[in-house]
N, C-alpha and C. Protein backbone atom coordinates (compact mmCIF):
# COMPACT_ATOMS: atom_id res chain seq x y z
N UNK A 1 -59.01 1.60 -117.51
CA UNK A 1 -60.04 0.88 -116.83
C UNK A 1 -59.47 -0.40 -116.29
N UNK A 2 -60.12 -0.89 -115.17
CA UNK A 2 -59.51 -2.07 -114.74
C UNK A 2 -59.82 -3.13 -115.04
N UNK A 3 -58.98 -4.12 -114.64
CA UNK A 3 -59.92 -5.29 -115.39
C UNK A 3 -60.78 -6.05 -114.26
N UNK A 4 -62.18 -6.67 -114.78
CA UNK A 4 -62.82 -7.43 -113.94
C UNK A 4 -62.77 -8.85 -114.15
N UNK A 5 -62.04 -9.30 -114.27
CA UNK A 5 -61.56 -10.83 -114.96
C UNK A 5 -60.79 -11.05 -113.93
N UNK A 6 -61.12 -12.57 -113.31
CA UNK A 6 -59.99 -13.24 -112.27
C UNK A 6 -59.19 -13.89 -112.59
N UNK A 7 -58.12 -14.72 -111.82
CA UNK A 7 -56.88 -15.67 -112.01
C UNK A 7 -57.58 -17.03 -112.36
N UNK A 8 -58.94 -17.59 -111.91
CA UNK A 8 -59.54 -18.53 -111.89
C UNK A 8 -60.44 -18.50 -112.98
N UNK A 9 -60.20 -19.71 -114.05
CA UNK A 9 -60.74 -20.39 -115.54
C UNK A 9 -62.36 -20.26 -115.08
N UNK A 10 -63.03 -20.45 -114.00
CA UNK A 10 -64.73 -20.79 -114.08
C UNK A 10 -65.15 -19.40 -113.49
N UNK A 11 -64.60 -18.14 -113.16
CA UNK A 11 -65.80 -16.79 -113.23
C UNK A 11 -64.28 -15.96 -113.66
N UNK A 12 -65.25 -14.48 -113.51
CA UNK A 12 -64.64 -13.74 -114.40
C UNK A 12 -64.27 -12.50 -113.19
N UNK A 13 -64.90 -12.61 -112.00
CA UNK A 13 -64.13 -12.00 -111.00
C UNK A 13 -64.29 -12.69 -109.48
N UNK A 14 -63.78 -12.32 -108.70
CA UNK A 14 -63.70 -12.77 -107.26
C UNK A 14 -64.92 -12.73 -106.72
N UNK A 15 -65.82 -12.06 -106.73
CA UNK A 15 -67.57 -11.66 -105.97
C UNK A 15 -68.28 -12.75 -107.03
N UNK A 16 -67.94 -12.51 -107.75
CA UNK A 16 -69.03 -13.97 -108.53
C UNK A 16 -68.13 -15.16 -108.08
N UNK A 17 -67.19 -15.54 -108.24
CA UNK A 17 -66.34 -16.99 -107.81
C UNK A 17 -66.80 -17.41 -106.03
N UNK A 18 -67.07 -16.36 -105.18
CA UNK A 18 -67.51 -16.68 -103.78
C UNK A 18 -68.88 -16.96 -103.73
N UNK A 19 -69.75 -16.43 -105.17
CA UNK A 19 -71.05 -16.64 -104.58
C UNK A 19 -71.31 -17.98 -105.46
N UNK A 20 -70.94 -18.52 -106.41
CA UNK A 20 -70.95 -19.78 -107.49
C UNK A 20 -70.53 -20.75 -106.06
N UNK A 21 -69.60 -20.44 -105.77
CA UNK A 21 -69.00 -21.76 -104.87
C UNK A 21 -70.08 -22.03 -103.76
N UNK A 22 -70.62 -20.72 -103.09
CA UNK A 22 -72.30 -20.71 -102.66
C UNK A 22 -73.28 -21.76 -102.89
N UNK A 23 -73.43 -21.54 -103.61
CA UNK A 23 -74.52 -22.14 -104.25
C UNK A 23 -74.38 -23.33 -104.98
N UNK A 24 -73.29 -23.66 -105.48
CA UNK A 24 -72.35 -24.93 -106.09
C UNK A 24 -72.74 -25.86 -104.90
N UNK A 25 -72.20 -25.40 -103.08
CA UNK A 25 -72.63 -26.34 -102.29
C UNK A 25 -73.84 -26.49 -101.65
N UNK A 26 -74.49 -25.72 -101.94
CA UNK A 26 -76.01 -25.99 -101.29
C UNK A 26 -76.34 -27.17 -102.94
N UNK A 27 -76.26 -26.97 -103.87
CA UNK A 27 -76.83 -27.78 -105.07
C UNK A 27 -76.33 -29.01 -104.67
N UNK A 28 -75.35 -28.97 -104.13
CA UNK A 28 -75.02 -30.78 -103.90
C UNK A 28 -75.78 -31.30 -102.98
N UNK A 29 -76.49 -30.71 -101.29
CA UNK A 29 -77.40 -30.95 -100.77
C UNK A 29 -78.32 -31.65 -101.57
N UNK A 30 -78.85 -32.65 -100.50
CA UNK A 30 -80.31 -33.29 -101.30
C UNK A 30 -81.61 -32.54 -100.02
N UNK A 31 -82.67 -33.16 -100.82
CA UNK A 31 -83.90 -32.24 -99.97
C UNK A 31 -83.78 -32.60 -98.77
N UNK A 32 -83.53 -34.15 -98.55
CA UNK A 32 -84.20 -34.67 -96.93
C UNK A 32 -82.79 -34.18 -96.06
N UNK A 33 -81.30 -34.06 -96.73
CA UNK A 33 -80.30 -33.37 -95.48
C UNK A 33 -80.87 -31.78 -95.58
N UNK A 34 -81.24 -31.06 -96.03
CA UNK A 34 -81.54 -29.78 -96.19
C UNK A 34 -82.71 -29.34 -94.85
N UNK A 35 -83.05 -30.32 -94.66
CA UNK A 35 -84.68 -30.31 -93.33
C UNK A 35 -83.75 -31.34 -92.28
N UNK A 36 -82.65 -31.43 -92.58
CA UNK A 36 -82.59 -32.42 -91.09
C UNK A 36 -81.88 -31.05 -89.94
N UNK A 37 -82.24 -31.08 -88.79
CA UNK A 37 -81.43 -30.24 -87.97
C UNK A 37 -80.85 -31.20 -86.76
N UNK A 38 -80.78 -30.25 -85.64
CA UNK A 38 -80.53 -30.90 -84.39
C UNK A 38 -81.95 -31.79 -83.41
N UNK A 39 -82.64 -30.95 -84.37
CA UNK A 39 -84.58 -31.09 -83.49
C UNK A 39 -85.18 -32.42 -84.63
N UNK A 40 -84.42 -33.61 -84.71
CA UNK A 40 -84.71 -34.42 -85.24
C UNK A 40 -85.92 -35.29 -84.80
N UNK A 41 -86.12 -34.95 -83.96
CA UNK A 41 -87.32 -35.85 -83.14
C UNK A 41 -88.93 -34.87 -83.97
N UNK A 42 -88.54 -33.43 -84.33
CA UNK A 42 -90.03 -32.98 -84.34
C UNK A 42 -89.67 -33.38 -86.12
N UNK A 43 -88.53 -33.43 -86.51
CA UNK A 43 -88.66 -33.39 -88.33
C UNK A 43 -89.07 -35.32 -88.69
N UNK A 44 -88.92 -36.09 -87.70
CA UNK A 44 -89.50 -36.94 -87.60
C UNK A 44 -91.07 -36.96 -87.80
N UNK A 45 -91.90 -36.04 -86.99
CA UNK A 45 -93.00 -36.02 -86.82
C UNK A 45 -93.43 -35.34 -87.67
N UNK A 46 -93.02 -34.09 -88.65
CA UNK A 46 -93.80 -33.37 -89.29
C UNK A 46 -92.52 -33.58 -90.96
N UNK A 47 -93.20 -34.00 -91.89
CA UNK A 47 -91.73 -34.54 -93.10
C UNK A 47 -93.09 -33.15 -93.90
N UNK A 48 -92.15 -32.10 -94.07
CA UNK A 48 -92.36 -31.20 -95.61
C UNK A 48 -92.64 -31.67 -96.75
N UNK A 49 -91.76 -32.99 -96.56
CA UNK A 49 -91.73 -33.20 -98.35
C UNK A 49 -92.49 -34.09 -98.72
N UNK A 50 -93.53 -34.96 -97.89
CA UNK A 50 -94.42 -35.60 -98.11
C UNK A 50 -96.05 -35.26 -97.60
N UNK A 51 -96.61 -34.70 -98.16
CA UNK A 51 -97.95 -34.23 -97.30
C UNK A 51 -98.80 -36.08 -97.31
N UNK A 52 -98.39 -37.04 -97.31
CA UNK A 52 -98.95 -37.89 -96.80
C UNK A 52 -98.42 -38.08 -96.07
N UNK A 53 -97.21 -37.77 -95.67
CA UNK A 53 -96.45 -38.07 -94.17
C UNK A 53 -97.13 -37.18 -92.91
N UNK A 54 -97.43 -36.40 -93.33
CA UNK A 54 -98.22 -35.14 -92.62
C UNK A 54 -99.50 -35.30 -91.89
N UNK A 55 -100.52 -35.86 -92.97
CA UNK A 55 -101.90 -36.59 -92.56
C UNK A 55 -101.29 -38.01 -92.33
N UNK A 56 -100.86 -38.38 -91.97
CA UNK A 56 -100.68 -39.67 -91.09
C UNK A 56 -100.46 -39.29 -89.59
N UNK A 57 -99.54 -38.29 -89.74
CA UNK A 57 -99.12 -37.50 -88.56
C UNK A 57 -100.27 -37.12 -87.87
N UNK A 58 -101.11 -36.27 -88.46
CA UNK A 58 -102.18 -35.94 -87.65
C UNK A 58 -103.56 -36.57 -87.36
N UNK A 59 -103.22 -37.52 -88.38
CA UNK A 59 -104.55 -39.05 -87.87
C UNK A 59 -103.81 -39.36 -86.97
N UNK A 60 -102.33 -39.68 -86.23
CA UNK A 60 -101.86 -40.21 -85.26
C UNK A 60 -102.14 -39.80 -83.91
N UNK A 61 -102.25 -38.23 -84.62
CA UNK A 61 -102.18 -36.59 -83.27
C UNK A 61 -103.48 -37.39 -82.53
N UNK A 62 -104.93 -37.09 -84.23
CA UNK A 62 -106.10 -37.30 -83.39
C UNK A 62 -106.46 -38.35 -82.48
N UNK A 63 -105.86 -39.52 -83.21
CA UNK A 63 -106.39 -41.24 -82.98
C UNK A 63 -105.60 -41.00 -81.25
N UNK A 64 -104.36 -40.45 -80.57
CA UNK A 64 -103.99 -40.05 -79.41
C UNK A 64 -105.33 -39.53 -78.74
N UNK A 65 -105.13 -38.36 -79.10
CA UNK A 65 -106.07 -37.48 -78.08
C UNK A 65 -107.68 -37.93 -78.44
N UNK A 66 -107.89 -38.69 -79.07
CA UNK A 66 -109.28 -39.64 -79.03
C UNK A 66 -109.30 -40.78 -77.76
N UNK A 67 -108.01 -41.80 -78.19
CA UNK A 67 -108.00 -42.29 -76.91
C UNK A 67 -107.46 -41.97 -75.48
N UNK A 68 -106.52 -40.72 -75.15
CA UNK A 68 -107.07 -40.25 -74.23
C UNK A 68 -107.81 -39.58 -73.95
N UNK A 69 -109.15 -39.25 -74.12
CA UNK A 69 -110.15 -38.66 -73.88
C UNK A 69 -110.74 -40.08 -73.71
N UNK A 70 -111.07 -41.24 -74.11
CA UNK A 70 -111.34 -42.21 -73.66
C UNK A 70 -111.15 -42.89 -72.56
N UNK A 71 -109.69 -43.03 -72.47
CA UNK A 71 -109.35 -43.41 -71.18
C UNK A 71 -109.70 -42.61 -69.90
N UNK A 72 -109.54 -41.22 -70.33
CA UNK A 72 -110.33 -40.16 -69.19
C UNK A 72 -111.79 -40.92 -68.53
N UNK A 73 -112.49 -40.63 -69.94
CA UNK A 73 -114.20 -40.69 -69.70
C UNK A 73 -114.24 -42.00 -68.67
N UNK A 74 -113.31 -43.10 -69.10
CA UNK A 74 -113.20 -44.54 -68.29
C UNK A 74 -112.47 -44.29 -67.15
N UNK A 75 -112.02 -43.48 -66.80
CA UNK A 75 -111.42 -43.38 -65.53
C UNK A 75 -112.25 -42.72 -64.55
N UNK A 76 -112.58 -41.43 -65.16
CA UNK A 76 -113.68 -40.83 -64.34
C UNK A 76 -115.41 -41.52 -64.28
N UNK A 77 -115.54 -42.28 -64.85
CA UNK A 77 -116.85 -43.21 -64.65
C UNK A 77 -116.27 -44.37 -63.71
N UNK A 78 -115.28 -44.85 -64.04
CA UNK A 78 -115.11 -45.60 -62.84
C UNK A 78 -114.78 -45.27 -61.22
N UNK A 79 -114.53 -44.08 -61.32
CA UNK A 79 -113.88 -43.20 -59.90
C UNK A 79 -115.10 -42.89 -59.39
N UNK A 80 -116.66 -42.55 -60.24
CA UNK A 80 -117.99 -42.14 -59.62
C UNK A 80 -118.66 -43.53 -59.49
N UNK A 81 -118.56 -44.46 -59.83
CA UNK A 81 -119.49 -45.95 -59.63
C UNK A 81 -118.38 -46.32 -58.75
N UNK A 82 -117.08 -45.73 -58.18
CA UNK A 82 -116.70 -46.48 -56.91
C UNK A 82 -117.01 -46.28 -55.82
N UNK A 83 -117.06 -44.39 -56.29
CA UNK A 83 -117.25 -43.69 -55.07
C UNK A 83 -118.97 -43.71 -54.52
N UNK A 84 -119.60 -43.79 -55.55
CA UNK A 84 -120.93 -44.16 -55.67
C UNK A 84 -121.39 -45.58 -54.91
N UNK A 85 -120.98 -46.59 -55.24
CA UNK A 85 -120.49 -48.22 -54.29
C UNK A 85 -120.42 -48.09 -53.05
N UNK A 86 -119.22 -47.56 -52.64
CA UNK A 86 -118.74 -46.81 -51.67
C UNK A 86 -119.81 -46.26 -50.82
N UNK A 87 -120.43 -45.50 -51.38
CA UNK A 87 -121.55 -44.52 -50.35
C UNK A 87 -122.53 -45.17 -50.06
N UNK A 88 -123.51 -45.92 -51.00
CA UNK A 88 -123.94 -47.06 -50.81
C UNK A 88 -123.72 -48.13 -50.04
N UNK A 89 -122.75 -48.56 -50.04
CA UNK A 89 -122.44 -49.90 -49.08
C UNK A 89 -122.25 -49.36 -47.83
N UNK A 90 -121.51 -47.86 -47.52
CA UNK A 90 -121.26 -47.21 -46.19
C UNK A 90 -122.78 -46.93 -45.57
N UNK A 91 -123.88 -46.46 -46.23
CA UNK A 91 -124.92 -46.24 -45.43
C UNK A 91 -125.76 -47.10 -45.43
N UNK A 92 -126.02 -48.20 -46.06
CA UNK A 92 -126.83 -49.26 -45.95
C UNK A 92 -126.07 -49.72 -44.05
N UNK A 93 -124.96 -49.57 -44.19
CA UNK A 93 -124.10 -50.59 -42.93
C UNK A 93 -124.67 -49.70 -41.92
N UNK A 94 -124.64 -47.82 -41.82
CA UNK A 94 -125.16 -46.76 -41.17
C UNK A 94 -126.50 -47.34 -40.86
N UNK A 95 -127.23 -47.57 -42.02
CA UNK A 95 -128.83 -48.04 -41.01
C UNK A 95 -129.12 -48.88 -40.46
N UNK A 96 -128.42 -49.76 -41.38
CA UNK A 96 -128.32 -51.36 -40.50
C UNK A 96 -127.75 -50.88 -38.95
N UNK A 97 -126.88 -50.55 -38.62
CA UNK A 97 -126.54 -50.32 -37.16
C UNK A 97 -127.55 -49.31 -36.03
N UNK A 98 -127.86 -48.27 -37.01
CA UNK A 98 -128.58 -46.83 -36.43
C UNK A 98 -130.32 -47.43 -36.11
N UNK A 99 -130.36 -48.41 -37.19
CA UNK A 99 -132.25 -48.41 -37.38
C UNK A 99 -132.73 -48.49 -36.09
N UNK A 100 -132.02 -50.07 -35.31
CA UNK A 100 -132.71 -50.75 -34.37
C UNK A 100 -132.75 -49.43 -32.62
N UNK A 101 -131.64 -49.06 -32.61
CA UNK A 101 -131.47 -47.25 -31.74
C UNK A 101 -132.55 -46.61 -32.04
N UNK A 102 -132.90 -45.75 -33.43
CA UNK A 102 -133.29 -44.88 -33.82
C UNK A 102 -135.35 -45.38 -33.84
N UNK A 103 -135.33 -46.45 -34.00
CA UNK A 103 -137.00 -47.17 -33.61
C UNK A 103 -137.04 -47.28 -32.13
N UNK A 104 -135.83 -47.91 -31.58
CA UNK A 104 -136.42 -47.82 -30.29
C UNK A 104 -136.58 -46.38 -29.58
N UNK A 105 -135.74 -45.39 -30.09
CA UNK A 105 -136.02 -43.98 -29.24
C UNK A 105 -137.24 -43.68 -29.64
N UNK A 106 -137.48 -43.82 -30.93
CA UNK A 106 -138.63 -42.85 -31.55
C UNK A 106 -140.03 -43.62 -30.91
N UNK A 107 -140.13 -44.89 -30.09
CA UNK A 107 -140.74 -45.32 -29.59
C UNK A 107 -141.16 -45.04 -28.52
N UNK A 108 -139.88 -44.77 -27.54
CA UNK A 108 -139.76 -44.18 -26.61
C UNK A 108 -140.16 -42.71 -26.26
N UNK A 109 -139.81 -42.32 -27.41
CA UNK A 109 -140.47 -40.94 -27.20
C UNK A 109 -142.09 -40.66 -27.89
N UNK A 110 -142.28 -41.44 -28.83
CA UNK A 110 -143.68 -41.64 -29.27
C UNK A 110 -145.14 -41.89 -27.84
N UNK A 111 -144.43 -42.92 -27.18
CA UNK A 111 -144.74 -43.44 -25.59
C UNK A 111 -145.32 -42.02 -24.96
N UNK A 112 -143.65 -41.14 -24.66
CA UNK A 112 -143.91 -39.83 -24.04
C UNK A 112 -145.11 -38.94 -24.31
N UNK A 113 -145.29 -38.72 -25.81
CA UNK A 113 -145.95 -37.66 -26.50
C UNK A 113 -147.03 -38.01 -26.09
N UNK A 114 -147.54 -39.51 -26.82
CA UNK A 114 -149.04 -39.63 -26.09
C UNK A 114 -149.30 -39.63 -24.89
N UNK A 115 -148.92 -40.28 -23.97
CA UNK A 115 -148.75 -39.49 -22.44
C UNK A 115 -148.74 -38.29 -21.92
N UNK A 116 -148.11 -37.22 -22.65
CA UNK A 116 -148.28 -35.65 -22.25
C UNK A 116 -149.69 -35.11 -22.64
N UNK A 117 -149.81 -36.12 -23.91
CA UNK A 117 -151.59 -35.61 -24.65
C UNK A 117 -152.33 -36.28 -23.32
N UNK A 118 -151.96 -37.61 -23.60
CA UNK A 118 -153.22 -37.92 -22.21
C UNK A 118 -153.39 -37.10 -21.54
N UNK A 119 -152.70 -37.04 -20.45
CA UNK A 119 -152.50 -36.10 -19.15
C UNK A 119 -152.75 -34.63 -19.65
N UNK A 120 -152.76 -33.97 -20.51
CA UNK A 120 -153.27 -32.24 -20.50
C UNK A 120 -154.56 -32.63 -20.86
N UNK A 121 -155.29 -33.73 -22.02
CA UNK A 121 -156.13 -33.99 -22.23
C UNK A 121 -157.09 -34.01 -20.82
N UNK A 122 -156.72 -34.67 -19.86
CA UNK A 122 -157.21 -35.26 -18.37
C UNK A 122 -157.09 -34.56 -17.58
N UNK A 123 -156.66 -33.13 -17.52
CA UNK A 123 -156.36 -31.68 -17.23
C UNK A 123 -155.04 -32.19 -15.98
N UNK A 124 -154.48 -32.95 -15.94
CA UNK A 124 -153.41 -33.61 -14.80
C UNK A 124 -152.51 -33.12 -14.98
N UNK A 125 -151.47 -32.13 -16.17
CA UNK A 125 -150.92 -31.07 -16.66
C UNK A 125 -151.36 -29.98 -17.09
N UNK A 126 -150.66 -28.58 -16.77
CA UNK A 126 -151.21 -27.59 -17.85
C UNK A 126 -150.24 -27.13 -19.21
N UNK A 127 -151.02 -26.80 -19.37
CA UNK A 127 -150.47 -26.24 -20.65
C UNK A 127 -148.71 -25.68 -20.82
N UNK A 128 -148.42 -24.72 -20.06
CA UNK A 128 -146.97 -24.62 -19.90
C UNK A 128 -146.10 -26.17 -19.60
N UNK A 129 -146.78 -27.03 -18.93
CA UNK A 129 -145.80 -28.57 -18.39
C UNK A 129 -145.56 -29.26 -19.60
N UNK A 130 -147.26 -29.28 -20.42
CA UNK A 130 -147.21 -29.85 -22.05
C UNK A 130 -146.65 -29.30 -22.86
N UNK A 131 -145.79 -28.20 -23.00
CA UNK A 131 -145.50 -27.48 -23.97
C UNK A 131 -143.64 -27.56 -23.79
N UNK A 132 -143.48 -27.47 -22.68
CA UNK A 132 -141.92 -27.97 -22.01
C UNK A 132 -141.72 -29.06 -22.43
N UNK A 133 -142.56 -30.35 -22.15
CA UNK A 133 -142.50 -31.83 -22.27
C UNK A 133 -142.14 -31.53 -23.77
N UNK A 134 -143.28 -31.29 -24.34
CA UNK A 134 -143.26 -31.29 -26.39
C UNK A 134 -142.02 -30.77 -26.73
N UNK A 135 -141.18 -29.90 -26.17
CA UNK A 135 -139.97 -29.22 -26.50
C UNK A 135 -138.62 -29.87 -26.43
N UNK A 136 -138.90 -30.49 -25.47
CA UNK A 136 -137.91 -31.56 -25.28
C UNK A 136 -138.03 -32.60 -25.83
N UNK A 137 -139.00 -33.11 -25.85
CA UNK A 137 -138.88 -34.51 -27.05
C UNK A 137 -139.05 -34.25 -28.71
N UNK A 138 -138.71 -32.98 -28.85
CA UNK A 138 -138.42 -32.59 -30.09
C UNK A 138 -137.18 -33.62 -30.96
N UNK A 139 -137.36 -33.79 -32.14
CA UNK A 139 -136.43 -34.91 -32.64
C UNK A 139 -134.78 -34.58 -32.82
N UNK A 140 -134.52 -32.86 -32.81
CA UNK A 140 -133.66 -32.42 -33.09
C UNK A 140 -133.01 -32.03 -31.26
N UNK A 141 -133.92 -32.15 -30.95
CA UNK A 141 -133.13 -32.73 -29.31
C UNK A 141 -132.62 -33.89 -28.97
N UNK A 142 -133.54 -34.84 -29.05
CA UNK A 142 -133.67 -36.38 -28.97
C UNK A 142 -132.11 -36.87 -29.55
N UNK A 143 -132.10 -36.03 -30.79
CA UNK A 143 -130.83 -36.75 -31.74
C UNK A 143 -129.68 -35.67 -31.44
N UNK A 144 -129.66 -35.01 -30.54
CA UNK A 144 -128.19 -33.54 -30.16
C UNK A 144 -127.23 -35.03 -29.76
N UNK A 145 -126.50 -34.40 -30.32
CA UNK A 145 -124.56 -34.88 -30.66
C UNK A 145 -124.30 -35.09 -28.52
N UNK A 146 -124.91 -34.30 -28.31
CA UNK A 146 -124.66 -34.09 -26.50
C UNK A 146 -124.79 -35.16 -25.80
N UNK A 147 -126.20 -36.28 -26.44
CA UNK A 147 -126.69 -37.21 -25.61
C UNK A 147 -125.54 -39.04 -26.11
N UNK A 148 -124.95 -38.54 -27.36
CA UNK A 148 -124.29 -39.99 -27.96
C UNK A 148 -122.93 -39.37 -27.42
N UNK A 149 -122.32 -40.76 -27.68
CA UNK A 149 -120.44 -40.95 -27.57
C UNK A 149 -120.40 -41.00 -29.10
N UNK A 150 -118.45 -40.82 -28.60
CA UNK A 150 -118.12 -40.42 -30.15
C UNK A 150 -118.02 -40.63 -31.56
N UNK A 151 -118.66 -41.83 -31.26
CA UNK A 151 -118.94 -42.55 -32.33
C UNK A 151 -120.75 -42.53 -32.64
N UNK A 152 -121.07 -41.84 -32.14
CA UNK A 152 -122.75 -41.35 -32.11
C UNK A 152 -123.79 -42.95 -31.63
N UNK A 153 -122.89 -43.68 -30.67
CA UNK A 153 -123.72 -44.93 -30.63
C UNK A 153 -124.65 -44.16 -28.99
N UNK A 154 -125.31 -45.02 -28.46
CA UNK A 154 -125.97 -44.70 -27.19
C UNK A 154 -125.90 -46.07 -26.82
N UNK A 155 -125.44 -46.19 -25.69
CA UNK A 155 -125.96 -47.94 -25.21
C UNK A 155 -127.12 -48.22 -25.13
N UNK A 156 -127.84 -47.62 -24.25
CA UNK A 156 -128.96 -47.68 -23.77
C UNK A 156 -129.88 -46.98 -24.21
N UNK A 157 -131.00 -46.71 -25.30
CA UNK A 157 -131.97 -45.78 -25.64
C UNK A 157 -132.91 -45.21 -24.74
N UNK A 158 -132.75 -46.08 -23.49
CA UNK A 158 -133.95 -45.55 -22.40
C UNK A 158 -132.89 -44.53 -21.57
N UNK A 159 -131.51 -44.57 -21.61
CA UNK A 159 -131.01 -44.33 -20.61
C UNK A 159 -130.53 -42.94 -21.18
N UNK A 160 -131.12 -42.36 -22.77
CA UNK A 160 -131.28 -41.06 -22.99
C UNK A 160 -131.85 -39.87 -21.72
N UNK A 161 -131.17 -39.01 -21.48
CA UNK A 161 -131.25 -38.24 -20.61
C UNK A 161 -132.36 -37.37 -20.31
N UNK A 162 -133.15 -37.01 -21.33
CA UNK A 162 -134.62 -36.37 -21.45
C UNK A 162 -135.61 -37.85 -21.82
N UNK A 163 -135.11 -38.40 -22.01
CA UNK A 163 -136.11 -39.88 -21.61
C UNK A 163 -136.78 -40.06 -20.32
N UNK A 164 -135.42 -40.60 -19.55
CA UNK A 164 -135.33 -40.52 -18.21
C UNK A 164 -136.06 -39.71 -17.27
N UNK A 165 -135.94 -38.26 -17.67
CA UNK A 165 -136.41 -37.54 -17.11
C UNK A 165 -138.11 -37.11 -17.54
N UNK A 166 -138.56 -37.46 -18.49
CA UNK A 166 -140.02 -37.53 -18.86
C UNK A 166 -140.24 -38.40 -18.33
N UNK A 167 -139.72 -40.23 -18.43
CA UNK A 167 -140.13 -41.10 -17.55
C UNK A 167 -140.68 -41.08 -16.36
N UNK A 168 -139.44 -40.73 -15.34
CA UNK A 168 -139.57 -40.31 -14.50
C UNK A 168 -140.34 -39.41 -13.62
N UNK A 169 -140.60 -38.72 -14.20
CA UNK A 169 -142.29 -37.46 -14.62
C UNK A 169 -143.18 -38.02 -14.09
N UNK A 170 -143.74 -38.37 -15.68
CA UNK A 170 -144.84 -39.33 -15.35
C UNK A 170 -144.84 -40.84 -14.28
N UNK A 171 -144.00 -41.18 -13.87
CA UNK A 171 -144.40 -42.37 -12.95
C UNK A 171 -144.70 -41.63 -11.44
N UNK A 172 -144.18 -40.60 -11.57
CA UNK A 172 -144.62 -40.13 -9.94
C UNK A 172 -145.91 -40.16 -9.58
């Protein structure tokens, strides 16, 4: 029989002497080199060997994503009370410019209407002349993109083109 006994005083063959020396150097390791790798930045953030290191970690995670979700909510409330400001201050300036136009046409054409009533009333039109007239001084005529420049101003509110021409109408 052979023998299973080695040349070396601390094992008794070669397969046990490779695996002692094994384990001989992991025992000299301590815990915290045993968890360190190359990804030192995440063993920073998450420590095994302390579960209070852990819940600190993730009161840190939450107390983050608490305040950005804060800073969100404050960003997007301030982006709608600007844009909100914004729309506000733009159409107040819209009527302020449009009002004093938009009274004098509707005057102008208010003028017309009762005038076409007079006159069919007074049989001095018929019915087809009053019904043409009413069609045209419709408000969605009055205000067609056709009769303003490009900036939707009109110089002149009388010098509207179906104005003119109702005017003109009636003074004959």
């Amino acid at each position: 029989m052979a023998s299973t006994s080695c040349d070396k005083s601390d094992c008794i063959c070669g397969k046990q002497n490779t695996e002692s020396v094994k384990v001989e150097s992991l025992s000299n390791v301590s815990d915290d080199d045993l968890w360190a790798s190359s990804d030192n930045e995440q063993n920073d953030k998450l420590n095994f060997n302390n579960p209070d290191d852990d819940n600190q970690h993730l009161q840190n995670s939450n107390e983050n994503q608490d305040i950005t979700a804060i800073k969100r909510r404050h960003e997007n409330r301030g982006y709608y009370d600007g844009l909100t400001k914004g729309k506000d201050s733009g159409l107040q300036k819209g009527f302020d410019l449009g009002y004093p136009v938009g009274a004098q046409l509707g005057g102008l054409v208010g003028e017309l209407i009762a005038e076409t009533i007079w006159k069919f009333d007074s049989k001095q039109i018929d019915q087809d002349k009053r019904d043409e007239i009413l069609n045209d001084l419709r408000i969605d005529k009055i205000l067609s993109s056709d009769y303003f420049d490009s900036n939707l101003d009109i110089e002149n509110p009388s010098s509207h083109p179906l104005i003119q021409k109702w005017t003109t109408f009636f003074k004959k």
